[in-house]
Protein backbone atom coordinates (compact mmCIF):
# COMPACT_ATOMS: atom_id res chain seq x y z
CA UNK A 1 134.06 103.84 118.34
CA UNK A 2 136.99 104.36 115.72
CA UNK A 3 138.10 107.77 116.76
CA UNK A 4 138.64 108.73 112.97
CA UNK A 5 135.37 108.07 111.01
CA UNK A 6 136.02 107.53 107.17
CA UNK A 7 133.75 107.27 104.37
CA UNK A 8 132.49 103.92 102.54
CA UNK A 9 132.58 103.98 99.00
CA UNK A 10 133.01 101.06 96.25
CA UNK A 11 133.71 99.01 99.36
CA UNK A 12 136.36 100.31 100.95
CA UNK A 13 137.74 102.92 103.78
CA UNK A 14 138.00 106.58 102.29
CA UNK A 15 139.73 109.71 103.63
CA UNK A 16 139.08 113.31 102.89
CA UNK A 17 140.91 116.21 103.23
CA UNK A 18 138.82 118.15 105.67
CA UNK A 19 138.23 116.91 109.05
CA UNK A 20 135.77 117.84 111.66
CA UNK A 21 135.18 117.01 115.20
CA UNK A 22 132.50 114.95 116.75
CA UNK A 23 130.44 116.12 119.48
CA UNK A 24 128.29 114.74 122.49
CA UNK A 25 125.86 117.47 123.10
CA UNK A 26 125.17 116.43 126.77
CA UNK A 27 128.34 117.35 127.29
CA UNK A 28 129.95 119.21 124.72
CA UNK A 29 133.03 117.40 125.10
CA UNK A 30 134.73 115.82 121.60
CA UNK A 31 134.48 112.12 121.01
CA UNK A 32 136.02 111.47 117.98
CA UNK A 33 137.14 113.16 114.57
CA UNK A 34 135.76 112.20 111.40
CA UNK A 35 136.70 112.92 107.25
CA UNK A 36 134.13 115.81 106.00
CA UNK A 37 133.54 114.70 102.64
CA UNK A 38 131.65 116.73 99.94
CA UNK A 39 131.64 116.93 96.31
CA UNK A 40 134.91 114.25 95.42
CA UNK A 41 133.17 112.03 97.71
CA UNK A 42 129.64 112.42 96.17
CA UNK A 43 131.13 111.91 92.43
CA UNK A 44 133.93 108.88 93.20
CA UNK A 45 130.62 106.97 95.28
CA UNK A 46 127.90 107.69 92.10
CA UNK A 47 130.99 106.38 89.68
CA UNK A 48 130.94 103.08 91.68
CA UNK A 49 127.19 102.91 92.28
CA UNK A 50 127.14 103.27 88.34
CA UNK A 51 129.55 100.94 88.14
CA UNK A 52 127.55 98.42 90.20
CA UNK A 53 124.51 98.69 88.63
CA UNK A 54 125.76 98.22 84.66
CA UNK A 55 128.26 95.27 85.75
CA UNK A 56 126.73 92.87 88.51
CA UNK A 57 123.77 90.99 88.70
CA UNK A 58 122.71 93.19 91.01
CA UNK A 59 120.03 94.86 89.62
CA UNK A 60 118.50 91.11 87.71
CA UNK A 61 118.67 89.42 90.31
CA UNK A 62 115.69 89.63 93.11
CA UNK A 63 117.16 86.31 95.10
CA UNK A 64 120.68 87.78 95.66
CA UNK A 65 118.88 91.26 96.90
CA UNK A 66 116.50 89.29 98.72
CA UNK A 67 119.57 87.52 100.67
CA UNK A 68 121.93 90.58 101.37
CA UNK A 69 118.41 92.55 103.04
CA UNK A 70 117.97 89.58 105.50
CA UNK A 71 121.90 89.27 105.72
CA UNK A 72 121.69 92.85 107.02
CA UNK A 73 119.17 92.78 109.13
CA UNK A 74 120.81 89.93 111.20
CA UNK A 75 123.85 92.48 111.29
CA UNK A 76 122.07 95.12 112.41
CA UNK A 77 120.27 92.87 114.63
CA UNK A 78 123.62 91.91 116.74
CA UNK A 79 124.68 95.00 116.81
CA UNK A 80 121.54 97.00 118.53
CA UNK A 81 123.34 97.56 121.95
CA UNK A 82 126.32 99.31 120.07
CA UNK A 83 123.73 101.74 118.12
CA UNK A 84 122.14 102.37 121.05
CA UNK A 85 125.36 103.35 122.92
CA UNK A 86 126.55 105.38 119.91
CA UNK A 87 123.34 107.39 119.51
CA UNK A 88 122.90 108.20 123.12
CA UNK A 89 126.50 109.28 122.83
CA UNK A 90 126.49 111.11 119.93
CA UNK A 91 123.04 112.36 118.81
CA UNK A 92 121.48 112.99 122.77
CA UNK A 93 118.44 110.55 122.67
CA UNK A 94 117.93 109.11 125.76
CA UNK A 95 118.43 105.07 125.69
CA UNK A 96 114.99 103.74 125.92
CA UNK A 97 114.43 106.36 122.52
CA UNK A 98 117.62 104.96 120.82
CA UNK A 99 116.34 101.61 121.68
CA UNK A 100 112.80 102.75 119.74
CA UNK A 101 115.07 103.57 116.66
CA UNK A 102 117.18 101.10 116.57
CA UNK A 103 114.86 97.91 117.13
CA UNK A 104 112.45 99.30 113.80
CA UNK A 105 115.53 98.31 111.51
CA UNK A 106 115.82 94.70 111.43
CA UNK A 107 111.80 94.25 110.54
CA UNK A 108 112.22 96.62 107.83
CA UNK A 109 115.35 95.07 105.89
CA UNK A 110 113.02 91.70 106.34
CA UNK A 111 109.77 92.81 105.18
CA UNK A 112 111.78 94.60 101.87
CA UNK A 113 113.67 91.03 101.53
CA UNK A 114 109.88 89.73 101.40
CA UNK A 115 109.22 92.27 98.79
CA UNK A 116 112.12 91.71 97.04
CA UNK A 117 110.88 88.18 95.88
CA UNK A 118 107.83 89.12 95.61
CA UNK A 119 107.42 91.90 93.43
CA UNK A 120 105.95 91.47 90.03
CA UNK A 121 104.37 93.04 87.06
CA UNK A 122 101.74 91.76 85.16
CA UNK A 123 100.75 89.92 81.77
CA UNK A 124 98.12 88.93 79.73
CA UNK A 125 97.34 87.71 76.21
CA UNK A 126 95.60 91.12 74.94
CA UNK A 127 94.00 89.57 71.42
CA UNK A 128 94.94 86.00 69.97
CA UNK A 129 98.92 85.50 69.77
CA UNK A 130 99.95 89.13 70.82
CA UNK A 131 100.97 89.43 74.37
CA UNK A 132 101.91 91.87 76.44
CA UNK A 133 103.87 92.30 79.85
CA UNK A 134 104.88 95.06 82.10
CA UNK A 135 108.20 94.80 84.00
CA UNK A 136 108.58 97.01 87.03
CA UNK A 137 113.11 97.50 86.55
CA UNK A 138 115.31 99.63 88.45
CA UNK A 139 115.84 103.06 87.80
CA UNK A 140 119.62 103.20 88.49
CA UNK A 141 121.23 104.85 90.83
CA UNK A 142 119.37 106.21 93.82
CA UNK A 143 120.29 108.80 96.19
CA UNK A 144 119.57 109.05 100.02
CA UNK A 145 119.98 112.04 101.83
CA UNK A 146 119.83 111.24 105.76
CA UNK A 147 118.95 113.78 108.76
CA UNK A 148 120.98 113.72 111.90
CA UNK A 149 117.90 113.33 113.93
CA UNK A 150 117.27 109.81 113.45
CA UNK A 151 120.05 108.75 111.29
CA UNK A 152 119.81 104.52 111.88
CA UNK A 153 116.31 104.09 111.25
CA UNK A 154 115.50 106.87 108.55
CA UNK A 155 118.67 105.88 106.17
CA UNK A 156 117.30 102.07 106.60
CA UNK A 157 113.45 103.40 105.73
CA UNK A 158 114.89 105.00 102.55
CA UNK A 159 117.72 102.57 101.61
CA UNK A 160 115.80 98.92 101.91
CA UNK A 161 113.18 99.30 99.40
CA UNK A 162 116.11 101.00 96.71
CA UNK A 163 118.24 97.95 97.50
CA UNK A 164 114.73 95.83 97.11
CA UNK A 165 113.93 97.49 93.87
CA UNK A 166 117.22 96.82 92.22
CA UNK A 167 118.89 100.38 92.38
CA UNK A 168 122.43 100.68 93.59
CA UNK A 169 122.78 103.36 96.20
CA UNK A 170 124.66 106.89 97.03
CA UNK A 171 123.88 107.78 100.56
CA UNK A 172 124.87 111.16 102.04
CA UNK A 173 124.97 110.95 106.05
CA UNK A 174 124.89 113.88 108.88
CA UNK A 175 128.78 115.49 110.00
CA UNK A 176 126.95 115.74 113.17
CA UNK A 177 126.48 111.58 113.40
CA UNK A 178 129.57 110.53 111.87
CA UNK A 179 130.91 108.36 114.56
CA UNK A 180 127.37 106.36 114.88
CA UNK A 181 127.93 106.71 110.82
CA UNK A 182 130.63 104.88 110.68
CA UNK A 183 129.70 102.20 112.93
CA UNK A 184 126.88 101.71 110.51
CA UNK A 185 129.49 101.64 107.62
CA UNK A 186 130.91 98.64 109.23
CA UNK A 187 128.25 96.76 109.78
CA UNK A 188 127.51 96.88 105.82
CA UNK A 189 131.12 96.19 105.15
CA UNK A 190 130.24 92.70 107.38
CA UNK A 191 127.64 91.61 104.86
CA UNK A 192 129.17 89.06 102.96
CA UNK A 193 126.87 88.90 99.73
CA UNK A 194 126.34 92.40 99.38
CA UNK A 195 128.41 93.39 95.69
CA UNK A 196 131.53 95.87 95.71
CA UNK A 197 129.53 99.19 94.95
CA UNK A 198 125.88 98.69 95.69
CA UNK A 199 125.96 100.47 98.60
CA UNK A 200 127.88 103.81 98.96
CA UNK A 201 128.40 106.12 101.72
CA UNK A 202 130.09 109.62 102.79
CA UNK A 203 129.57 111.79 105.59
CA UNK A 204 129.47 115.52 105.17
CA UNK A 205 128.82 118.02 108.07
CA UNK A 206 127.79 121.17 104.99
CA UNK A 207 125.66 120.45 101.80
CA UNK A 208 128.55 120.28 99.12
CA UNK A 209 127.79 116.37 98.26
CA UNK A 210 124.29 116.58 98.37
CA UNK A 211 124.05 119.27 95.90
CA UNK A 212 126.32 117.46 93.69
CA UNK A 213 124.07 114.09 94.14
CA UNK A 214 120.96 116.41 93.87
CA UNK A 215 122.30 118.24 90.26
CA UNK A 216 124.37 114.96 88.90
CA UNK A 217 122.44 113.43 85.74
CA UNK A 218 123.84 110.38 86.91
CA UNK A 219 121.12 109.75 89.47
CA UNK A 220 117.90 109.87 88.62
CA UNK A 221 115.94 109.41 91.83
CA UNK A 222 116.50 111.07 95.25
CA UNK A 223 115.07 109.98 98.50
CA UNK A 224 115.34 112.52 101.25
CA UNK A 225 114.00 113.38 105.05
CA UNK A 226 114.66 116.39 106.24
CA UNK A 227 113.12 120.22 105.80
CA UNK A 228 110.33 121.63 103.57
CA UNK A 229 112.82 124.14 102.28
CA UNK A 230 115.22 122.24 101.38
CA UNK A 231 112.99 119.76 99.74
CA UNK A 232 111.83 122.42 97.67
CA UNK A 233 115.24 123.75 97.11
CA UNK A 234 116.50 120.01 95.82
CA UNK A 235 112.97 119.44 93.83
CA UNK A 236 114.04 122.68 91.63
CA UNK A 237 117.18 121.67 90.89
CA UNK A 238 116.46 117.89 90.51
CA UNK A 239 113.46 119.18 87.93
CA UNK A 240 116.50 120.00 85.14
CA UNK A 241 116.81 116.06 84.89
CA UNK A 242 112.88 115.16 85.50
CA UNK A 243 114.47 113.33 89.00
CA UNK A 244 111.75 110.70 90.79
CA UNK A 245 112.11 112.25 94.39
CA UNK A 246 110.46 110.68 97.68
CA UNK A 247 110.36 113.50 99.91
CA UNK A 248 109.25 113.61 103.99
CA UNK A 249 109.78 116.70 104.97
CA UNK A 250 108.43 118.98 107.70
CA UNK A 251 105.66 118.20 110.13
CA UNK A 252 103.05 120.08 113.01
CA UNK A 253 101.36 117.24 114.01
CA UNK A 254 97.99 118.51 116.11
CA UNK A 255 96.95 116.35 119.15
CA UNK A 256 92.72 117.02 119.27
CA UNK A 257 91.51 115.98 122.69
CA UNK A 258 87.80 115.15 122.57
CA UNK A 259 85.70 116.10 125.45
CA UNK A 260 85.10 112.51 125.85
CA UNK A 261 88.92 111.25 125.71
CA UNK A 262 90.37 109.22 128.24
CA UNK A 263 92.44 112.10 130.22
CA UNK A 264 94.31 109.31 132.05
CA UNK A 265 95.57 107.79 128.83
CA UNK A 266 96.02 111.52 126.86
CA UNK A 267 98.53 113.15 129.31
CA UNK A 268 101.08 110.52 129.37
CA UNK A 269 100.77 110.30 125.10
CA UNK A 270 101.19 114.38 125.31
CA UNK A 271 104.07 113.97 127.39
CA UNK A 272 105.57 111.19 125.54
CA UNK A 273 104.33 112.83 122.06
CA UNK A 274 106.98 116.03 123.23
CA UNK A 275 109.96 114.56 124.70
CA UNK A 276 110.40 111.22 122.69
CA UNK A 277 114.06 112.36 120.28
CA UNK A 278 113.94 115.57 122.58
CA UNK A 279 111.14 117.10 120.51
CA UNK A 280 113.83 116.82 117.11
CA UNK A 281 111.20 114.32 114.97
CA UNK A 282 108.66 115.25 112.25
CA UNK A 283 105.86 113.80 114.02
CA UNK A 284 106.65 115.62 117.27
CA UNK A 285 103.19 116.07 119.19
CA UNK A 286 103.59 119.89 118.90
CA UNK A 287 100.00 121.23 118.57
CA UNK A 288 97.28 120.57 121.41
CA UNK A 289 93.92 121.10 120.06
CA UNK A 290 91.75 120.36 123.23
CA UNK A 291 87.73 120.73 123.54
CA UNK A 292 86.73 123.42 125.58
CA UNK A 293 84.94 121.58 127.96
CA UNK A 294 87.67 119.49 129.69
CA UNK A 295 90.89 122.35 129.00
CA UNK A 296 91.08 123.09 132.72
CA UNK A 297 91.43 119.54 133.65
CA UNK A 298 93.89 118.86 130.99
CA UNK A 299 95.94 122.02 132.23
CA UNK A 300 95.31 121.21 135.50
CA UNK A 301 97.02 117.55 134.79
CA UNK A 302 99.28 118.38 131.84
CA UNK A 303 101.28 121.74 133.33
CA UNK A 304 103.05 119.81 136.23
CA UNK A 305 104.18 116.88 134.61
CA UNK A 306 105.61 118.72 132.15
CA UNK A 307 106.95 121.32 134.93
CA UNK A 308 108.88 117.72 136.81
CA UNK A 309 110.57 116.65 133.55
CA UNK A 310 113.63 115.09 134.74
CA UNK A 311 116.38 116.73 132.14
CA UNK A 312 119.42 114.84 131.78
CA UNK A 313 121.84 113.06 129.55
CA UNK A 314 121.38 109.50 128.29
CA UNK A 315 123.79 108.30 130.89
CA UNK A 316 121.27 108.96 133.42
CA UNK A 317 118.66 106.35 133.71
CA UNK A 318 116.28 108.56 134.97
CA UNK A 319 116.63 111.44 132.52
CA UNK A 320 113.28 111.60 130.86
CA UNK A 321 114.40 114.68 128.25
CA UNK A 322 117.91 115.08 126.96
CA UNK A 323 119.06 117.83 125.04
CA UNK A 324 118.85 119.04 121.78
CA UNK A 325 121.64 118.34 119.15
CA UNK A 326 123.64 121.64 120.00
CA UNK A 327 123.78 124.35 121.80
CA UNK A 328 122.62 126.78 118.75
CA UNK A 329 119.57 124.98 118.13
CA UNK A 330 118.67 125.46 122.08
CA UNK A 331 119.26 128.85 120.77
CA UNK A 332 116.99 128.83 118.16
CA UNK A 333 114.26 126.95 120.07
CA UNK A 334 114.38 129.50 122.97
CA UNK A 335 114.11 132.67 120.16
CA UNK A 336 110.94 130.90 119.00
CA UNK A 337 109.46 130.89 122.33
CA UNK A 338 110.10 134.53 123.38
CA UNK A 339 108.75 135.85 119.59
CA UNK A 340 105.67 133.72 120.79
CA UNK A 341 105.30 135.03 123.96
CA UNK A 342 105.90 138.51 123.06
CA UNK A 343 103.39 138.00 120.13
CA UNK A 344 100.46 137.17 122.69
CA UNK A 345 101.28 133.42 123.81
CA UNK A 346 100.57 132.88 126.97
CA UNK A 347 103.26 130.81 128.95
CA UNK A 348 101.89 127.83 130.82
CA UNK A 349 105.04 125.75 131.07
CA UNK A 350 108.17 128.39 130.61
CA UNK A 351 111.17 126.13 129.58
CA UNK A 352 114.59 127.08 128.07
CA UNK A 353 118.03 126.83 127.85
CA UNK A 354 120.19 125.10 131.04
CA UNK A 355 122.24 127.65 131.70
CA UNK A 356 123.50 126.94 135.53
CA UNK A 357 124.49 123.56 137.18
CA UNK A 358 126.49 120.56 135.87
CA UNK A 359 123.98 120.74 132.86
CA UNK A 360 125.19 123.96 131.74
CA UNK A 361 128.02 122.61 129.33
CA UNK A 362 125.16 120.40 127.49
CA UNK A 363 122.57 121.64 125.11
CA UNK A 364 119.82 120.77 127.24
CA UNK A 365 115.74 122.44 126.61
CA UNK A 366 113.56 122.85 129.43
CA UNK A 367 110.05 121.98 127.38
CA UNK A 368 107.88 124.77 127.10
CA UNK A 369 104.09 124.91 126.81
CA UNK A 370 102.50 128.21 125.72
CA UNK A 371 98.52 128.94 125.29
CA UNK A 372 97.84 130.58 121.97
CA UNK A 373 94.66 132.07 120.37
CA UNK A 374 95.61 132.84 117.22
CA UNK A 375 96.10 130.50 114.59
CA UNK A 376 98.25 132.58 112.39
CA UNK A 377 101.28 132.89 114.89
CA UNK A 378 104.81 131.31 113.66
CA UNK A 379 104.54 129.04 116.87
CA UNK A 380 101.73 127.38 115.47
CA UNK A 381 102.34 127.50 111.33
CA UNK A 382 106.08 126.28 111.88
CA UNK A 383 108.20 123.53 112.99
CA UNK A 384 109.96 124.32 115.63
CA UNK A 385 111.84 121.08 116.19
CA UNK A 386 112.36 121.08 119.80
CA UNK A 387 110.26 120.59 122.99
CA UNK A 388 108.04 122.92 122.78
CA UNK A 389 104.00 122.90 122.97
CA UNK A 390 101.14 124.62 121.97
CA UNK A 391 98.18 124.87 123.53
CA UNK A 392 94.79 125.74 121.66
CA UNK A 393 91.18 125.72 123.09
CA UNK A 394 87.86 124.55 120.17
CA UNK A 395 84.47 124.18 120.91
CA UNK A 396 83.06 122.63 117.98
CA UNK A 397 84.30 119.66 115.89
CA UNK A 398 84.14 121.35 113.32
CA UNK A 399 86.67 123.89 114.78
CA UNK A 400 88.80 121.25 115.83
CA UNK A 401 89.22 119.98 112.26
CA UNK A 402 89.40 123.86 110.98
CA UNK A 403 92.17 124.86 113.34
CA UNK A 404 93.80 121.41 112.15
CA UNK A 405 93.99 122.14 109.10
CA UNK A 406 95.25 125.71 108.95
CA UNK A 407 98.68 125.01 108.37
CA UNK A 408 101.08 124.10 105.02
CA UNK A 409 101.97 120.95 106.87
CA UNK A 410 99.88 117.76 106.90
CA UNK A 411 102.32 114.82 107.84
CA UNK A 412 100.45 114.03 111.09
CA UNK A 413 97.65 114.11 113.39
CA UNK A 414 96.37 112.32 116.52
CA UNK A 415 92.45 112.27 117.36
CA UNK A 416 91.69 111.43 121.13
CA UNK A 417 88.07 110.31 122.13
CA UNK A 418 85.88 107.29 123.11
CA UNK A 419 83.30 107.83 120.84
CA UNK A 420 83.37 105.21 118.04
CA UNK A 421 81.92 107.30 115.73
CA UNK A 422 83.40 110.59 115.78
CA UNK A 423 87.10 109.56 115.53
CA UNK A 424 87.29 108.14 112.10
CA UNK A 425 84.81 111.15 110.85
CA UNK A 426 87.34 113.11 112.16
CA UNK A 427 90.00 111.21 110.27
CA UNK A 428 88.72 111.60 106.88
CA UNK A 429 88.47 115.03 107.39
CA UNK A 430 91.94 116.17 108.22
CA UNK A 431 94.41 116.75 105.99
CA UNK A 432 97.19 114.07 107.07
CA UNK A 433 99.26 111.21 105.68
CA UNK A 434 98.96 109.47 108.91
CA UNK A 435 96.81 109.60 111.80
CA UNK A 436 96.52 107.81 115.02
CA UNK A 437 93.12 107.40 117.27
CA UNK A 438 93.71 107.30 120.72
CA UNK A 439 97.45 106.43 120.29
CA UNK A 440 100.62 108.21 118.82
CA UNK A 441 104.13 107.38 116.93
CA UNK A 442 102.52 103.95 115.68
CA UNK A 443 104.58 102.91 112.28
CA UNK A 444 104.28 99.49 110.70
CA UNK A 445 106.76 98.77 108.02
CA UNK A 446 103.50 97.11 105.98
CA UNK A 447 101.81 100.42 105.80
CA UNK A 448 102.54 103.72 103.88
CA UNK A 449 104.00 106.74 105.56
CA UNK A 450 104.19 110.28 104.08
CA UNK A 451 102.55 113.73 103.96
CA UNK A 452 99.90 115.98 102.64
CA UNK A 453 100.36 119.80 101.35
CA UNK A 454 104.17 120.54 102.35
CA UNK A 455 105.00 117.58 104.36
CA UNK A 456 106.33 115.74 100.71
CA UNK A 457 105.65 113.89 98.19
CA UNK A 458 105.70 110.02 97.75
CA UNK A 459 105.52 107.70 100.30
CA UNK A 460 108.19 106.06 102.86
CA UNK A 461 107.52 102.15 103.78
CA UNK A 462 104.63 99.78 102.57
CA UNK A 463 104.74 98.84 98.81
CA UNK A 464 104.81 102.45 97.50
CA UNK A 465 107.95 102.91 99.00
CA UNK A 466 109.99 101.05 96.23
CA UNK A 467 107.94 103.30 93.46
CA UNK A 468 110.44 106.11 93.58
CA UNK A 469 113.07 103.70 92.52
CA UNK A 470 111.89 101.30 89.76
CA UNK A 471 110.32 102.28 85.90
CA UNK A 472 108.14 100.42 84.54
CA UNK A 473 108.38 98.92 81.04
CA UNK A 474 106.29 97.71 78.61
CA UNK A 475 106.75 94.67 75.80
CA UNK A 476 104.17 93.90 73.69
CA UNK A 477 105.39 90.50 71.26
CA UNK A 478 103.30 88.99 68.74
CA UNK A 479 104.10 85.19 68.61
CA UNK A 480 102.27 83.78 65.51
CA UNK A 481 100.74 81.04 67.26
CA UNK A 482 97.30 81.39 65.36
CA UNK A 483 96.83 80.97 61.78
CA UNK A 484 95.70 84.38 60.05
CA UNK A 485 93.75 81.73 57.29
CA UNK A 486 91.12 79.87 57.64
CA UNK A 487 90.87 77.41 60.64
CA UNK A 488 92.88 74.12 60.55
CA UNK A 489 90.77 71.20 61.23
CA UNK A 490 91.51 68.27 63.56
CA UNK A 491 92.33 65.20 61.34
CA UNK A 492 89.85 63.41 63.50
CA UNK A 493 87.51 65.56 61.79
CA UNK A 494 86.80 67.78 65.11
């Protein structure tokens, strides 16, 4: 890892003035320093994404985009075991989880190469000699705001289908990535046909040059993952220039266990649902809605394994949770537990903080399951964003889908049962963007991915993905190819 991460923009290396240290948070130990850009950073990268977009091809020519999206992905491709290091390092995810991240980004750059050449608009003759065509252009410049939690895969989910549209693109990274950052940084700067300016990037650990991307007239479409708040907070000010914005934002995604589920498949999903990114992902299985008649056998199964969670770093082969991203959000995550327990949850599984043993120096979680009867507590409306689990009892499926469905999120859900009926009755029922039968955490790049209620707006992947970046145009020409007079006759009298 370069020891001294710099920015990207308009192709080249770029310093700030403020530095900041990188952190491994198994450890707490500093592995590198990195430039802590903000607002200078955020207006010299929009000037040359501007730049790029009036003065190359860039935006003309699908071919060219087509080949620098398959150009990456071969990048990114040979350099997976270097990501993975770098994010177990750096962001805590255990290797086999890194690996997860990682291995989604090739696929993706392909499948938006596919689109790239692909894309169209349509035509058609609407009366004799007028025609008329819509063309589906580029907005401009696009912005991409990326979360620390999964900073490889969810800047690549965001930035392949602006590159596919034709947009040329700002993107604002995590402080608290920057080394992994700038390994991605390289791997751009290796793409050989990829245009001086189409692809700019700065790493800030505070929000200075994201506000200035958000507020700049400059850039009139934002794509961002991250909180509910914030996305509203970004949506308001965005609204002065009528932005496009594709937002994912927070998630609560229930688990409903069926009486007639598959126990021996469930528990290992529930497990895996929790700990997969250390509990820090939007579709963290963090709500157990289970049917009343099987709850003691799923406590019965669920409580121990959870209770034998090897916690360790990602140099550990056998860790099976690592820690959180600092010690402050351990912190945080252990304040939301005890105001749930001391508002009536019931502790089945009491995690917490690692505060003893050669752990201590980490920010390692202990996952935590707590029983909870009322709907309306904060450990159930909000995301906590760590390993923690709820635990809710229903009798009816119509309760299931009630107690579902109580909640401003809707990104979400997972339906477990062996009936072939009930599952996809279910399903239309809840109020999700995605949901999974007897499975969890599947995402195809072919297939749309986004939220109901407060979970966003727009969609990431599929083909709506590369709506938030393109306008679409209409040209209607009349071509005088029929005679206005009367008909001219064949002079073979026809």
């Amino acid at each position: 890892m370069n020891p001294t991460a710099l920015h990207w923009i308009n192709g080249e290396w770029v310093d700030s003035q403020e530095h900041a240290d990188s952190v491994n948070p198994a450890t707490g130990e500093t592995i590198g320093r990195y430039a802590d850009g903000g607002e200078n950073e955020a207006a010299a990268a929009i000037s040359a994404a501007g730049a790029a977009f009036e003065e190359t091809s860039w935006r003309d020519d699908r071919l060219l985009r087509a080949r620098v999206l398959n150009e990456m992905a071969h990048v990114f491709a040979a350099h997976t075991e270097e990501l993975v290091e770098a994010l177990a390092l750096e962001n805590g995810k255990l290797k086999p989880h890194a690996r997860f991240e990682v291995e989604m980004v090739p696929p993706k750059l392909r499948f938006y190469a596919a689109l790239a050449r692909t894309d169209h608009g349509r035509a058609m003759e609407v009366r004799p000699g007028t025609f008329s065509m819509v063309l589906r252009q580029a907005r401009g410049v696009a912005g991409i705001i990326v979360p620390w939690n999964s900073p490889v895969v969810l800047l690549i989910r965001s930035l392949a289908p602006a590159l596919a549209a034709g947009t040329t693109t700002v993107v604002k990274m995590p402080g608290r990535t920057a080394q992994t950052n700038s390994l991605i940084y390289r791997l751009f700067s290796q793409v050989t046909a990829l245009p001086r300016g189409v692809i700019n990037a700065f790493t800030e650990l505070h929000g200075n040059g994201a506000r200035h991307l958000v507020a700049s007239a400059d850039v009139p479409c934002i794509s961002y993952t991250g909180s509910t708040e914030v996305g509203r907070a970004i949506s308001a000010t965005g609204a002065q220039h009528l932005k496009r914005f594709g937002l994912e934002l927070g998630g609560k995604t229930p688990m409903i266990v069926f009486d007639d589920a598959d126990l021996d498949a469930v528990v290992p999903a529930l497990v895996t649902a929790l700990t997969v990114f250390n509990g820090q992902f939007c579709m963290t299985g963090s709500r157990l809605l289970v049917h009343e008649p099987i709850a003691d056998a799923l406590r019965q199964r669920l409580v121990p394994r959870l209770e034998q969670l090897r916690v360790g770093p990602a140099s550990d082969p056998d860790s099976e949770l690592g820690p959180v991203i600092d010690k402050s959000s351990a912190e945080r995550i252990d304040n939301v537990v005890r105001t749930a327990i001391a508002a009536g949850a019931k502790p089945l599984v009491r995690g917490g903080p690692i505060l003893d043993g050669p752990l201590a120096k980490g920010a390692f979680y202990r996952a935590s399951l707590l029983e909870v009867d009322d709907n309306s507590l904060d450990i159930i409306q909000e995301e906590t964003f760590g390993p923690v689990l709820t635990l809710q009892t229903f009798g009816s499926e119509a309760e299931a889908v009630r107690l579902a469905n109580d909640n401003q999120y809707g990104l979400a859900a997972s339906i477990w049962s062996r009936d072939i009926d009930r599952p996809l009755r279910v399903a239309r029922a809840l109020d999700a963007g995605t949901i999974w039968i007897n499975d969890w955490a599947k995402v195809y790049d072919e297939f749309e991915e986004g939220g109901f209620k407060q979970s966003g707006l727009g969609r990431m992947n599929g083909l709506a993905a590369m709506e938030d970046f393109l306008e679409h145009k209409h040209i209607t020409l009349t071509a005088g190819m029929i005679p206005t007079g009367p008909a001219v006759r064949d002079p073979r009298g026809r």
